[in-house]
N, C-alpha and C. Protein backbone atom coordinates (compact mmCIF):
# COMPACT_ATOMS: atom_id res chain seq x y z
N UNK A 1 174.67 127.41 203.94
CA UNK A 1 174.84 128.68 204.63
C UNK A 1 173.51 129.14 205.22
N UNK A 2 173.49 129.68 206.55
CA UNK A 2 172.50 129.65 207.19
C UNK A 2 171.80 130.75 206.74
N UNK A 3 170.44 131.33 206.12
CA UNK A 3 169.91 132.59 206.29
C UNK A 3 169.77 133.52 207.13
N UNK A 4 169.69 135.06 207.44
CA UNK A 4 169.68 135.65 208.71
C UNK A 4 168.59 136.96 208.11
N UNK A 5 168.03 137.13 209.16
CA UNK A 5 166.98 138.20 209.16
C UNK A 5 167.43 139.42 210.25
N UNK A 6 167.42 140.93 209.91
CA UNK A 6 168.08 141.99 210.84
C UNK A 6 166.68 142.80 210.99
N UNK A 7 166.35 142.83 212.34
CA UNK A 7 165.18 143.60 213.13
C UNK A 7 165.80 145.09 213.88
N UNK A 8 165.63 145.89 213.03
CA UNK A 8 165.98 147.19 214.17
C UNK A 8 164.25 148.18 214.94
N UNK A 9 164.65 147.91 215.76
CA UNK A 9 163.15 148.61 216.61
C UNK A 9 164.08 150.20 216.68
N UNK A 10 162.91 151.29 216.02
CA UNK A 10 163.24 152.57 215.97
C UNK A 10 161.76 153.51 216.18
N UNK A 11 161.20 153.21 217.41
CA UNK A 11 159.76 153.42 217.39
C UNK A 11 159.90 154.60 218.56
N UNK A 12 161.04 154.55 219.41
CA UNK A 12 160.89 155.37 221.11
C UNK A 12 161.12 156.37 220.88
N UNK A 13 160.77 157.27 221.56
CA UNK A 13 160.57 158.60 221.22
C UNK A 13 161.92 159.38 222.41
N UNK A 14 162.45 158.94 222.89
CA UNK A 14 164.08 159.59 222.87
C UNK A 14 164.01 160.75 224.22
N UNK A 15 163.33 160.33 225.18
CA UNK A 15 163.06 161.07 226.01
C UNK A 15 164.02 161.09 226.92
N UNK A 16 165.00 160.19 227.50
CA UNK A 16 166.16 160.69 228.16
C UNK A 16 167.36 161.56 227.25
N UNK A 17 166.67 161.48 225.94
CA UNK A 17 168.21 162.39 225.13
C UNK A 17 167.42 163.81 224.83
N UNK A 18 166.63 163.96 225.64
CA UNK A 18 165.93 166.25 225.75
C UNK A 18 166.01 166.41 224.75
N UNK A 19 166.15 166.28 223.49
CA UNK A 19 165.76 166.61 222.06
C UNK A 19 164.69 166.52 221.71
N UNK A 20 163.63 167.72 220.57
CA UNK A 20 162.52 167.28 220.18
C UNK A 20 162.83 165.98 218.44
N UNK A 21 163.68 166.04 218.58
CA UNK A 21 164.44 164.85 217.74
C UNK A 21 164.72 163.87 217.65
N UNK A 22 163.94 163.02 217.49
CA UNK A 22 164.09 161.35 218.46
C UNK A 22 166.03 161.12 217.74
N UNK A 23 166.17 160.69 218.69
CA UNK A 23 167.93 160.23 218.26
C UNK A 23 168.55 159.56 217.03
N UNK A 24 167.67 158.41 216.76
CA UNK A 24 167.76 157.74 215.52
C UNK A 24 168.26 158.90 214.41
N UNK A 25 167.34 160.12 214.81
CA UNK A 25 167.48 160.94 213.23
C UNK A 25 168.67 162.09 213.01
N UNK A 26 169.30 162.01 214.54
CA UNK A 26 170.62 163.06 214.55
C UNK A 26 171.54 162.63 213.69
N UNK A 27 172.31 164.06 212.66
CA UNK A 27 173.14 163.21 212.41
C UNK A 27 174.53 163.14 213.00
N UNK A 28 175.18 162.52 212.57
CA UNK A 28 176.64 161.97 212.98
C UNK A 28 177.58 162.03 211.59
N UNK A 29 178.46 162.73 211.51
CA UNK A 29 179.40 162.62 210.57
C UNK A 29 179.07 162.63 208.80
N UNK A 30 177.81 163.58 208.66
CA UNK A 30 176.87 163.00 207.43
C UNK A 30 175.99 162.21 207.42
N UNK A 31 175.47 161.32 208.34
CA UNK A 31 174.65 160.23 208.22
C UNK A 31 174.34 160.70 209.56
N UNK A 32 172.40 160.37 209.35
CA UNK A 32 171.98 159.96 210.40
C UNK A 32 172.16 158.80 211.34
N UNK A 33 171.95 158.93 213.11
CA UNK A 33 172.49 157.74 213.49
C UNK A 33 171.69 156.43 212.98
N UNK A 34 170.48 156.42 212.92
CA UNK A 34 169.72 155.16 212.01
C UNK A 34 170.57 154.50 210.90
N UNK A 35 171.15 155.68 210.02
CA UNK A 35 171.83 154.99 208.41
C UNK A 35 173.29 154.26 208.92
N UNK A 36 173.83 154.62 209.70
CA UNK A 36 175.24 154.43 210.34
C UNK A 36 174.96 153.11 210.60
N UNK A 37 173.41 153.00 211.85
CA UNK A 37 173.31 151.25 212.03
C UNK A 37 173.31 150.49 211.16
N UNK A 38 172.45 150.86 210.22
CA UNK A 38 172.16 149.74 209.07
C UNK A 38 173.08 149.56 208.18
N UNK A 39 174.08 150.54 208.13
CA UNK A 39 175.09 150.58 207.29
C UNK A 39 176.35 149.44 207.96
N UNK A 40 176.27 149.44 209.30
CA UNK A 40 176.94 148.31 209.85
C UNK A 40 176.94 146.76 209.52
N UNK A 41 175.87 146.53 208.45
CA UNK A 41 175.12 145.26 208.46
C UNK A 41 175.59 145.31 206.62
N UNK A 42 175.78 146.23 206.31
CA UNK A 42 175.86 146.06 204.94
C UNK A 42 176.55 144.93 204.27
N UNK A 43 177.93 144.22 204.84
CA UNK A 43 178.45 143.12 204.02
C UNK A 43 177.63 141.92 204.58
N UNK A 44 176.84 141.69 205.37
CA UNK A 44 175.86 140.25 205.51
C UNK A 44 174.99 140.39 204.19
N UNK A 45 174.46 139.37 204.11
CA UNK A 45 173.40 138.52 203.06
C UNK A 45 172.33 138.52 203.79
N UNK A 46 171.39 139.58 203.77
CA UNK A 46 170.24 139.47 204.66
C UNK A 46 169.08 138.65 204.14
N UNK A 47 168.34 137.97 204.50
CA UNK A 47 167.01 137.34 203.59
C UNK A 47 165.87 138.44 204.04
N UNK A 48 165.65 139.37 205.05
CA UNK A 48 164.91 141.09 205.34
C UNK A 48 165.51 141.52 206.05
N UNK A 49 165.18 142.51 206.42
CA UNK A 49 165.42 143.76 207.12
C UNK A 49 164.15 144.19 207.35
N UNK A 50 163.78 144.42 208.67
CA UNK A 50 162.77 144.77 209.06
C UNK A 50 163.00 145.93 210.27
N UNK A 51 162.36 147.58 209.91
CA UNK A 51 162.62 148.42 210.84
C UNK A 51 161.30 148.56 211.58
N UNK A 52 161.03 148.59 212.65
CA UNK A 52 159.82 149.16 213.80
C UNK A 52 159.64 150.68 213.88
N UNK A 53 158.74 150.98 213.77
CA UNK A 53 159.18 152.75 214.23
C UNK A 53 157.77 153.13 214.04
N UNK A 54 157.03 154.37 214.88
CA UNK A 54 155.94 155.21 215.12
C UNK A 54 155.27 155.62 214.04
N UNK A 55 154.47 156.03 213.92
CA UNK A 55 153.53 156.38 213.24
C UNK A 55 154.05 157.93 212.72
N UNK A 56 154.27 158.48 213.53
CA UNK A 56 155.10 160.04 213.27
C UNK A 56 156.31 160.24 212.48
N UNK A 57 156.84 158.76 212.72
CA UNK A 57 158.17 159.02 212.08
C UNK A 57 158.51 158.10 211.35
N UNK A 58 157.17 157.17 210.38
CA UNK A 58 157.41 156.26 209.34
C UNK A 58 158.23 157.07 207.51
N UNK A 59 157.75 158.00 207.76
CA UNK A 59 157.52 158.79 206.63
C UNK A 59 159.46 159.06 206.61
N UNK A 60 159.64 159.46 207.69
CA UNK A 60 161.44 159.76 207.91
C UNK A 60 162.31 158.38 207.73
N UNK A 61 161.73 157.62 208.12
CA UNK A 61 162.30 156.41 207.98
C UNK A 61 162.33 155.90 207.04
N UNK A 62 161.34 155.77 205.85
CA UNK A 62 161.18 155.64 205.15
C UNK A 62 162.29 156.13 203.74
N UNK A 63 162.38 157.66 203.82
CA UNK A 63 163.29 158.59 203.69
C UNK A 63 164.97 158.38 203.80
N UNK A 64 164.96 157.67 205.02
CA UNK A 64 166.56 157.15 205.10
C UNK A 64 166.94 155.86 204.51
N UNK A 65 165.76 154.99 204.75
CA UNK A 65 166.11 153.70 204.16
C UNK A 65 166.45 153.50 202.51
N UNK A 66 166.20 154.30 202.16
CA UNK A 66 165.97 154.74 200.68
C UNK A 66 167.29 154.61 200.25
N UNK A 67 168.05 154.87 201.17
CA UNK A 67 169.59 155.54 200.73
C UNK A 67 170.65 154.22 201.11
N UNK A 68 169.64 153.25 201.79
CA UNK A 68 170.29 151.85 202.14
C UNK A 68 170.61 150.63 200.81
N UNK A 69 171.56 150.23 200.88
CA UNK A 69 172.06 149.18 199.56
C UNK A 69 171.29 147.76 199.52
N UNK A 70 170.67 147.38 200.71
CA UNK A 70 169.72 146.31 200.76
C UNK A 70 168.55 146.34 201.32
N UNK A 71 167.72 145.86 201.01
CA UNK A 71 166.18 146.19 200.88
C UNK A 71 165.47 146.24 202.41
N UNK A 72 165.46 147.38 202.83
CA UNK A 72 164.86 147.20 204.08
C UNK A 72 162.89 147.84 204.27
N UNK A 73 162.31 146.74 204.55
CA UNK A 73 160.92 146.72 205.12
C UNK A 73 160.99 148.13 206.29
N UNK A 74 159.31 148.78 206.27
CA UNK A 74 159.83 149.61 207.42
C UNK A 74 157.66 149.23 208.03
N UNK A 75 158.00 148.91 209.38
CA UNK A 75 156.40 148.65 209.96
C UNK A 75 156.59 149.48 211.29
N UNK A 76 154.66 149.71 211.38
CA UNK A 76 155.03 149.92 212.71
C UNK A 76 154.69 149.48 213.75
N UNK A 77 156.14 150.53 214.25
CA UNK A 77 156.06 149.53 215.82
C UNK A 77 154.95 149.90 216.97
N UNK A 78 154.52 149.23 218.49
CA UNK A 78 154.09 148.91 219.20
C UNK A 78 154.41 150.34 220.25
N UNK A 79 153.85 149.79 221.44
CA UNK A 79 153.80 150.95 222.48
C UNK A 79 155.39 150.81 223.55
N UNK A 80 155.63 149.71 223.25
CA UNK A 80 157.12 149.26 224.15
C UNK A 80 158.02 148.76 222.85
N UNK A 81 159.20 148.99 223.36
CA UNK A 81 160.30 148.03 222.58
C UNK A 81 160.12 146.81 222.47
N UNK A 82 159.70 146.11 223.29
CA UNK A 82 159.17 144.43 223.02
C UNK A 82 157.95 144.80 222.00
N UNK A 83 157.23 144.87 221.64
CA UNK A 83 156.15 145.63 221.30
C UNK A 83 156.66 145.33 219.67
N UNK A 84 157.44 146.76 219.43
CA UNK A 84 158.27 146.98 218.63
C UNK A 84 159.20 145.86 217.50
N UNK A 85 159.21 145.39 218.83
CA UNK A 85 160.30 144.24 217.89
C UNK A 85 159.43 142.76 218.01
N UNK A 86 158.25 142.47 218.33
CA UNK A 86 157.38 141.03 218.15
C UNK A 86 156.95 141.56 216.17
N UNK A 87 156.54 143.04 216.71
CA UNK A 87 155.84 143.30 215.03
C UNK A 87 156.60 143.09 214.27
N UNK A 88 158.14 143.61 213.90
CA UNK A 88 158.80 143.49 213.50
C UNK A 88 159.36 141.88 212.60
N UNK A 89 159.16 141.02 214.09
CA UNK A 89 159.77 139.91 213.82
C UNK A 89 159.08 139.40 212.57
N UNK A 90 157.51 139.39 212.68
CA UNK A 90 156.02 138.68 212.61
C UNK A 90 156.30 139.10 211.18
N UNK A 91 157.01 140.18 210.75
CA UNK A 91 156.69 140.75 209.28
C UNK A 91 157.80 140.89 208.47
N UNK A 92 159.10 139.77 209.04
CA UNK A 92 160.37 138.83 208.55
C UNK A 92 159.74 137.81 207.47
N UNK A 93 160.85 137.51 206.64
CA UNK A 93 160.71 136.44 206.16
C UNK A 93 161.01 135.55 207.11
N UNK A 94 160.79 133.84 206.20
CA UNK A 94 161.91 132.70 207.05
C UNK A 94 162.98 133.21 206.80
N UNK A 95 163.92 132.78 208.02
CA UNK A 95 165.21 132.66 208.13
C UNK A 95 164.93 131.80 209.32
N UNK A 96 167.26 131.34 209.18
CA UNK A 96 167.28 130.73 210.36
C UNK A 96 167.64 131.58 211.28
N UNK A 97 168.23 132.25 211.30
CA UNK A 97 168.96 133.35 212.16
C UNK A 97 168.55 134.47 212.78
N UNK A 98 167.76 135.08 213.61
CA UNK A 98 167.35 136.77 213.65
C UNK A 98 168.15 137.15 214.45
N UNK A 99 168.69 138.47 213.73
CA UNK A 99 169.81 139.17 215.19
C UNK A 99 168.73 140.41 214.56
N UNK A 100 168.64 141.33 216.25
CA UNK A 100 167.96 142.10 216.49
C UNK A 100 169.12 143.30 217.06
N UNK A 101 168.85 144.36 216.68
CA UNK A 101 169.88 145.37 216.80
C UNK A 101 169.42 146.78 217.50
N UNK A 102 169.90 147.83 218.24
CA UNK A 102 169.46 148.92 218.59
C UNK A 102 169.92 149.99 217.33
N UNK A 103 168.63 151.00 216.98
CA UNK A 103 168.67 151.58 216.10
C UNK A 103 170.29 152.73 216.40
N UNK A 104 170.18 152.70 217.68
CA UNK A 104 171.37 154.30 218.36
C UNK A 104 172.44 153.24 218.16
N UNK A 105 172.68 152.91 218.33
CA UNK A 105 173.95 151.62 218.14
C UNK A 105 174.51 151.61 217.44
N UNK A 106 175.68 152.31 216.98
CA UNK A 106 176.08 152.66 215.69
C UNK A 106 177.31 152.20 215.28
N UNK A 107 177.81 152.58 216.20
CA UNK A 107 179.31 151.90 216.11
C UNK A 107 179.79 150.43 216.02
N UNK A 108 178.63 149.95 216.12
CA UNK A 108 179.03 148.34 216.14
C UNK A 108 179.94 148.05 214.75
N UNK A 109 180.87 147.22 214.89
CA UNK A 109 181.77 146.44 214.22
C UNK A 109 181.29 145.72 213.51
N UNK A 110 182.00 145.41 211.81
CA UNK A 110 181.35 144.12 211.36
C UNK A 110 181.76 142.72 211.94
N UNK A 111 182.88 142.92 212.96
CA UNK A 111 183.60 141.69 213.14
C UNK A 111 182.95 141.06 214.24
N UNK A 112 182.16 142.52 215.17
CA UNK A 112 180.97 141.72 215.99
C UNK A 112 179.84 140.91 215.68
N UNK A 113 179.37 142.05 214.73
CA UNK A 113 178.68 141.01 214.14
C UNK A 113 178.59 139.69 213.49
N UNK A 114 179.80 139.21 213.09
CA UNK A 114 179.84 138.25 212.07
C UNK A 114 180.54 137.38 213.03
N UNK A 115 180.89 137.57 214.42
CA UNK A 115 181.54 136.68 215.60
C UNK A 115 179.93 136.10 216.33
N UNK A 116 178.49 137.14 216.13
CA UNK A 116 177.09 136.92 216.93
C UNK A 116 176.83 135.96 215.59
N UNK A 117 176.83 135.82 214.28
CA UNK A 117 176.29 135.29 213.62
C UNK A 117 177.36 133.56 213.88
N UNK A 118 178.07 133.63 213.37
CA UNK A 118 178.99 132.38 213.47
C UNK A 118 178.90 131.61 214.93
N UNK A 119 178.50 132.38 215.97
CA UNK A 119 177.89 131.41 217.75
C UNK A 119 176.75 131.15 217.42
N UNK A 120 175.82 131.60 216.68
CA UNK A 120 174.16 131.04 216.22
C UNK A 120 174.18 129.74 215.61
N UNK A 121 175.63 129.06 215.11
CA UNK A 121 175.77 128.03 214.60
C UNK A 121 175.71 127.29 215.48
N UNK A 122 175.93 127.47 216.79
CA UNK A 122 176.43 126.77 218.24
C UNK A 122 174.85 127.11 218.99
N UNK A 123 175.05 127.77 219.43
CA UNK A 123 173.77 128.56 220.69
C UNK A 123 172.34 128.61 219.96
N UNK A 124 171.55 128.79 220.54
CA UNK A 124 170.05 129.49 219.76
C UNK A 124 170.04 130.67 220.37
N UNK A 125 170.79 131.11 221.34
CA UNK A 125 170.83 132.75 221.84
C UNK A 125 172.24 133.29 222.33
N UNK A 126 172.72 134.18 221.35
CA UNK A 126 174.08 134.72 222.00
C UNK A 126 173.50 136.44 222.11
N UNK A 127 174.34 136.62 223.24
CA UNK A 127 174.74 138.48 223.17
C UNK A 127 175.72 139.05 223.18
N UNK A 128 176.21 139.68 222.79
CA UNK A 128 177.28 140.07 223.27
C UNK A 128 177.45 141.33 225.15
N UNK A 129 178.45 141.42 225.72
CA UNK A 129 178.60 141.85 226.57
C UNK A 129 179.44 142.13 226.67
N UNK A 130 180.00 143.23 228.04
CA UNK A 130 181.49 143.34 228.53
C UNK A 130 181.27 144.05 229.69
N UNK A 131 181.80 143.78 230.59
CA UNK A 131 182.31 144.03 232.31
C UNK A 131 181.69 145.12 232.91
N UNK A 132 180.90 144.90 233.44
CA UNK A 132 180.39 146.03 234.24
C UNK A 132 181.90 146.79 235.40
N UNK A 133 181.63 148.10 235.36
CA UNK A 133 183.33 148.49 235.72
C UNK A 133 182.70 149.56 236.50
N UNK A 134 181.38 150.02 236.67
CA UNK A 134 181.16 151.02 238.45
C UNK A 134 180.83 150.10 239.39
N UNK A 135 180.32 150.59 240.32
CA UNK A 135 179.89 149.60 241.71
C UNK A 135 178.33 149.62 241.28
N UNK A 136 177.72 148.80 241.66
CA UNK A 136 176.31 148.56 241.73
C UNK A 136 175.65 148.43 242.78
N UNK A 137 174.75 149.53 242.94
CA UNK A 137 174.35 148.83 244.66
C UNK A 137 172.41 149.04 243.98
N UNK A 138 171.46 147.95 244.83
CA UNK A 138 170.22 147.94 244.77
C UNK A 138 169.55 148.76 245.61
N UNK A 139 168.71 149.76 245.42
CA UNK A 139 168.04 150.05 246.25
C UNK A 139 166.55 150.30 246.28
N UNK A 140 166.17 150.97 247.70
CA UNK A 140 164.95 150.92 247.49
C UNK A 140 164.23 152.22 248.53
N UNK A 141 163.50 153.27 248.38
CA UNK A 141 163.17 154.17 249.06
C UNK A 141 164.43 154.96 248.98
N UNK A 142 165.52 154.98 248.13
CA UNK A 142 166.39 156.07 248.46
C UNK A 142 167.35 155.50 249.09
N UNK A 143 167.44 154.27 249.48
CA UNK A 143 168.14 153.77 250.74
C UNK A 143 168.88 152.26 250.03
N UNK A 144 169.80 152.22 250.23
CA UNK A 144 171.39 151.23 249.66
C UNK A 144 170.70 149.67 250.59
N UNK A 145 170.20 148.95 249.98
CA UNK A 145 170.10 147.65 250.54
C UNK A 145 170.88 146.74 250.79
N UNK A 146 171.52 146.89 249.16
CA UNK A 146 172.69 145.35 248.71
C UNK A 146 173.48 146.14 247.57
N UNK A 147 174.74 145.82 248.43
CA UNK A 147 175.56 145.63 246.71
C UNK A 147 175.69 144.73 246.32
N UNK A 148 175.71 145.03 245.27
CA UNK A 148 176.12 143.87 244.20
C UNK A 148 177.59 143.73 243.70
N UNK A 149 177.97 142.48 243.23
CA UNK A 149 179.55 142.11 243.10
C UNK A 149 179.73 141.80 241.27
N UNK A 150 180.11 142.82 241.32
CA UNK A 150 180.57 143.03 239.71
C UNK A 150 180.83 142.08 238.91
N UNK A 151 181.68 140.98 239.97
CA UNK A 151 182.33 139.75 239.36
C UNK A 151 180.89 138.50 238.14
N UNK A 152 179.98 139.21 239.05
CA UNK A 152 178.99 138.45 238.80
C UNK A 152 177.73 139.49 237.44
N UNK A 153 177.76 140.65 236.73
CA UNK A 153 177.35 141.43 236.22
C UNK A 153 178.13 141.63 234.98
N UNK A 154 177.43 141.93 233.90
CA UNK A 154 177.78 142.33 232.31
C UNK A 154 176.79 143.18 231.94
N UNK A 155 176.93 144.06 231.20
CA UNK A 155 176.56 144.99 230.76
C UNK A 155 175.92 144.77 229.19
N UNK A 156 175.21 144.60 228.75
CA UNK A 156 174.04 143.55 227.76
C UNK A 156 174.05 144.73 226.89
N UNK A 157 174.89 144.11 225.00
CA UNK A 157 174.45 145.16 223.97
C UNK A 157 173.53 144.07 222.98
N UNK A 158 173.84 145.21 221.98
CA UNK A 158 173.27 144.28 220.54
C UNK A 158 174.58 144.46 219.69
N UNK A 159 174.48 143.88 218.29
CA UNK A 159 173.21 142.42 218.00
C UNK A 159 172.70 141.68 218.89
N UNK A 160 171.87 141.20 218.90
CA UNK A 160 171.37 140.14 219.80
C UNK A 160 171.30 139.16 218.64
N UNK A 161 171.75 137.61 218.82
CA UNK A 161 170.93 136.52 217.51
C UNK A 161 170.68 135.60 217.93
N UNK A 162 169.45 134.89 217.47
CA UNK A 162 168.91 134.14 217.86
C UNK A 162 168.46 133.11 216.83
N UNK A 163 168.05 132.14 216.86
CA UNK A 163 167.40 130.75 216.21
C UNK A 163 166.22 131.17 216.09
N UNK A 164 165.81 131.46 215.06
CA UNK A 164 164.43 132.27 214.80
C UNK A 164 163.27 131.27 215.18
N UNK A 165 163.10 129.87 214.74
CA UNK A 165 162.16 128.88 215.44
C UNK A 165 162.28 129.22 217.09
N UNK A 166 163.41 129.15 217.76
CA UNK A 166 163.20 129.15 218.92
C UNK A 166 162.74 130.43 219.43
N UNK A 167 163.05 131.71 218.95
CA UNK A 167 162.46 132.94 218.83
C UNK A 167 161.32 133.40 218.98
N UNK A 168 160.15 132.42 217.97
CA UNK A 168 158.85 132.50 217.75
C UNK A 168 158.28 131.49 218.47
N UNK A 169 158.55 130.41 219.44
CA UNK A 169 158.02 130.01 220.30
C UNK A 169 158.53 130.64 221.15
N UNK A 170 159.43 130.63 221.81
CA UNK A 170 159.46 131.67 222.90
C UNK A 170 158.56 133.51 223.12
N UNK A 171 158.11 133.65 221.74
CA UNK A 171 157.02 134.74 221.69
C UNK A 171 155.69 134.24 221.45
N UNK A 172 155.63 132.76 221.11
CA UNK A 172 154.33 132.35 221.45
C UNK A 172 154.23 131.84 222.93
N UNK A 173 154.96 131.38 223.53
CA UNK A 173 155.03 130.69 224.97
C UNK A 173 154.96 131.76 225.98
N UNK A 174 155.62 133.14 226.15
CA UNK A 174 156.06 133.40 227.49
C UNK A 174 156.19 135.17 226.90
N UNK A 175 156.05 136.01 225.96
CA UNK A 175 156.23 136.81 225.44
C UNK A 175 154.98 138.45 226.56
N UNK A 176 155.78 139.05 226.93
CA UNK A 176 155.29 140.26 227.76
C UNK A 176 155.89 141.63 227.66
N UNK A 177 155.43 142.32 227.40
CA UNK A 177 156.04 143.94 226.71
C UNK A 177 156.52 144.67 227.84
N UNK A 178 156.77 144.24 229.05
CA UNK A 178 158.16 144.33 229.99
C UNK A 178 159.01 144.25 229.69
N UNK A 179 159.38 143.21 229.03
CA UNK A 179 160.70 142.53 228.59
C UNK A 179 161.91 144.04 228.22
N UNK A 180 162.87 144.23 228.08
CA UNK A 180 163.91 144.92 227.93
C UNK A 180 164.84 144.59 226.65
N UNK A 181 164.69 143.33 226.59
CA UNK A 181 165.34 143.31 225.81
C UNK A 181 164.95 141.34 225.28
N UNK A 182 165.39 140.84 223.42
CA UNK A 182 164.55 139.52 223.82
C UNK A 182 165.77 138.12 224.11
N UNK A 183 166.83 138.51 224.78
CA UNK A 183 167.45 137.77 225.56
C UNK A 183 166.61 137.32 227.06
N UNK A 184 165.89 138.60 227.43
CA UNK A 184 165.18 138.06 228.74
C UNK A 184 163.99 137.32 228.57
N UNK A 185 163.43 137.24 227.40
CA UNK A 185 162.20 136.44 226.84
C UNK A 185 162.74 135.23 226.37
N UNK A 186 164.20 134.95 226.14
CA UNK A 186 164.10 133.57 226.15
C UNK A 186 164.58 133.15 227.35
N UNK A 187 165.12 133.75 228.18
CA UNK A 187 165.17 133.52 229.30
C UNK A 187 164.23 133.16 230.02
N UNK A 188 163.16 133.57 229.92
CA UNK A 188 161.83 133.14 230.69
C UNK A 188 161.04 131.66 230.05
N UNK A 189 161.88 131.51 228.74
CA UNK A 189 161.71 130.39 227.49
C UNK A 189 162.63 129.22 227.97
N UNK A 190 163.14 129.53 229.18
CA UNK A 190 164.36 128.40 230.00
C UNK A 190 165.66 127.89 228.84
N UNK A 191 165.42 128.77 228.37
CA UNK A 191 166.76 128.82 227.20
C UNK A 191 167.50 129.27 227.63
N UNK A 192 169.14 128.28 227.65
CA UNK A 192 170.15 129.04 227.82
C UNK A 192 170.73 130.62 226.85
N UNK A 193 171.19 131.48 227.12
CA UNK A 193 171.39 132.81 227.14
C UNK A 193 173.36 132.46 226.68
N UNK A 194 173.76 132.55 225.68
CA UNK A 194 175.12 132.30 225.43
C UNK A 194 175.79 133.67 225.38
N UNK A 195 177.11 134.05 226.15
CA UNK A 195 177.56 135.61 226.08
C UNK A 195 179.03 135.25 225.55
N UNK A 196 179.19 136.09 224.11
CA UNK A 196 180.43 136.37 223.84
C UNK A 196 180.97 137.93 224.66
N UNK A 197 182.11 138.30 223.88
CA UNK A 197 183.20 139.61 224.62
C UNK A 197 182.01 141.04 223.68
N UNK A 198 181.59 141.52 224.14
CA UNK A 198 181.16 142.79 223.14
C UNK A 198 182.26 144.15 223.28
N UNK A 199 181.93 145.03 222.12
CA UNK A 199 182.87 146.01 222.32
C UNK A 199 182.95 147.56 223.58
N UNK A 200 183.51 147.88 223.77
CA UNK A 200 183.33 149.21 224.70
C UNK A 200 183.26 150.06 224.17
N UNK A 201 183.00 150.23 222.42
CA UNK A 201 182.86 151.66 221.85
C UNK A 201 181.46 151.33 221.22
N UNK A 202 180.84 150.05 221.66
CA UNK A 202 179.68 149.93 220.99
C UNK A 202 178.48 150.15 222.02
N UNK A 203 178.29 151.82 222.11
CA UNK A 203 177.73 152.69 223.09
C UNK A 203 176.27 152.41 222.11
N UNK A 204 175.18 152.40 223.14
CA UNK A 204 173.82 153.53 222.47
C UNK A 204 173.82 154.32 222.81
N UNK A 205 173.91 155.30 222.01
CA UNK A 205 173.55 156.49 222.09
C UNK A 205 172.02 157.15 223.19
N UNK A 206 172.23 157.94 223.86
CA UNK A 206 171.13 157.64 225.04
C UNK A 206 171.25 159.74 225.38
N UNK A 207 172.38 159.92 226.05
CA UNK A 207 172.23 161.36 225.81
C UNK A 207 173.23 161.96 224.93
N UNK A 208 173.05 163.48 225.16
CA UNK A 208 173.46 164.39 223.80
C UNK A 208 174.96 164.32 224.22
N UNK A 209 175.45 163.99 225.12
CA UNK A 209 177.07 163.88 225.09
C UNK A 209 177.27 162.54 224.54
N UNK A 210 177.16 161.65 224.38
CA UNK A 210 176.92 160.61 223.60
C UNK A 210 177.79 160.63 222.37
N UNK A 211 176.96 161.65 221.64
CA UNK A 211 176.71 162.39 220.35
C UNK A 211 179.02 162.48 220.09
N UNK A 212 179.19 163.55 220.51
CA UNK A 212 180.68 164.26 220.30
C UNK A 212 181.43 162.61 220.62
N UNK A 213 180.97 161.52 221.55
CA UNK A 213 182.10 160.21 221.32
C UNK A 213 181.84 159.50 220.27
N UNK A 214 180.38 159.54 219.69
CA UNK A 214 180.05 158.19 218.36
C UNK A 214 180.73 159.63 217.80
N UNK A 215 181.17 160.58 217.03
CA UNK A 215 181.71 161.41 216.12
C UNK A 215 183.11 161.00 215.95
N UNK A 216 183.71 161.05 217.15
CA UNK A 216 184.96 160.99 217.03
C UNK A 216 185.58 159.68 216.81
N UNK A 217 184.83 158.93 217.16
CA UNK A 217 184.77 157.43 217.18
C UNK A 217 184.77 157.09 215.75
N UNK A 218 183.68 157.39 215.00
CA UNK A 218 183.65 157.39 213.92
C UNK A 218 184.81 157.80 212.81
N UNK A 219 185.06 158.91 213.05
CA UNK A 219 186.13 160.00 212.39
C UNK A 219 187.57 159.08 212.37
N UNK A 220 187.74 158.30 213.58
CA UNK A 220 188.98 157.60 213.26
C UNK A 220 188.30 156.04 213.37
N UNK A 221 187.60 155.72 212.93
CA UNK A 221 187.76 154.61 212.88
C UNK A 221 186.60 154.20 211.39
């Protein structure tokens, strides 16, 4: 049975959600959204858990993890989310497996998860995704250049998992705190990128309306 290591980067300071409250720490239904993520992960066999997060808000984190059933590490993170999650990785045990997760991400399923872990047997990089469903157009100065054709676009969540060897060369080879997310770092690692179906209720949380759908979401499900 393969080992797996869970990286949540919780370091950003939450500036599209206008709260002096970084998001991670709202709560939702009794639980902050941070405990909700990690609580998603609870029936895996983790070999760590490793959280990223600021200097301001180790002490809070610290605080929540407390209340978690498996042992989670808390470091901190970097000036970017790539940033965030290299430290993170660096201060994992071995494993074979790292799936990397968004801290606002709450709603994720265990059945997603354990569908990203079971393609790591296959792939060295799966994500999950699902259908981009507005129009997309590129622009530039204000001004509509190109659209883009949907047919060809997915909409990129977490877990993310990956082959942790291939992981750590691809952050020794090609690794830049641009990155968005570290599907595009192995991408630049000329690694194929494997996409299963992801869910449509597995929102990050981003603004305060957000908030009232992970509730209700929660509440029945």
């Amino acid at each position: 049975m393969k080992t797996i290591n869970l990286i949540v980067p919780a370091a950003g300071k939450s500036i599209r959600f206008e709260s002096s409250i970084p998001k991670q720490f709202h709560i939702v239904n009794g639980k902050t959204i941070l405990e909700h993520s990690l609580l998603a992960f609870s029936d895996i066999t983790l070999e760590s858990c490793v959280i990223a997060t600021s200097k301001e808000s180790i002490e809070k984190v610290k605080d929540i993890v407390a209340k978690i059933p498996f042992s989670v590490k808390v470091v901190l993170g970097g000036k970017t989310r790539a940033e965030s999650v290299r430290e993170a990785f660096f201060a994992t045990k071995q494993a074979d497996i790292t799936l990397i997760h968004d801290a606002a991400r709450l709603c994720v399923s265990k059945q997603l998860i354990n569908q990203i872990v079971q393609a790591c047997d296959e792939y060295d990089a799966v994500i999950p995704a699902i259908p981009v469903t507005d129009t997309i157009k590129k622009v530039e100065k204000d001004r509509v250049i190109q659209t883009l054709s949907r047919s060809d676009l997915v909409a990129v969540q977490t877990p993310q998992g990956f082959t942790s060897n291939v992981l750590r060369k691809a952050y020794e080879a090609c690794f830049s705190d641009t990155i968005t997310d570290e599907a595009s770092l192995i991408e630049h690692a000329g690694i194929p990128v494997h996409i299963i179906k992801g869910e449509t209720h597995n929102i990050k949380v981003t603004n305060p309306i957000d908030l009232e759908y992970v509730r209700r979401y929660l509440s029945n499900n």
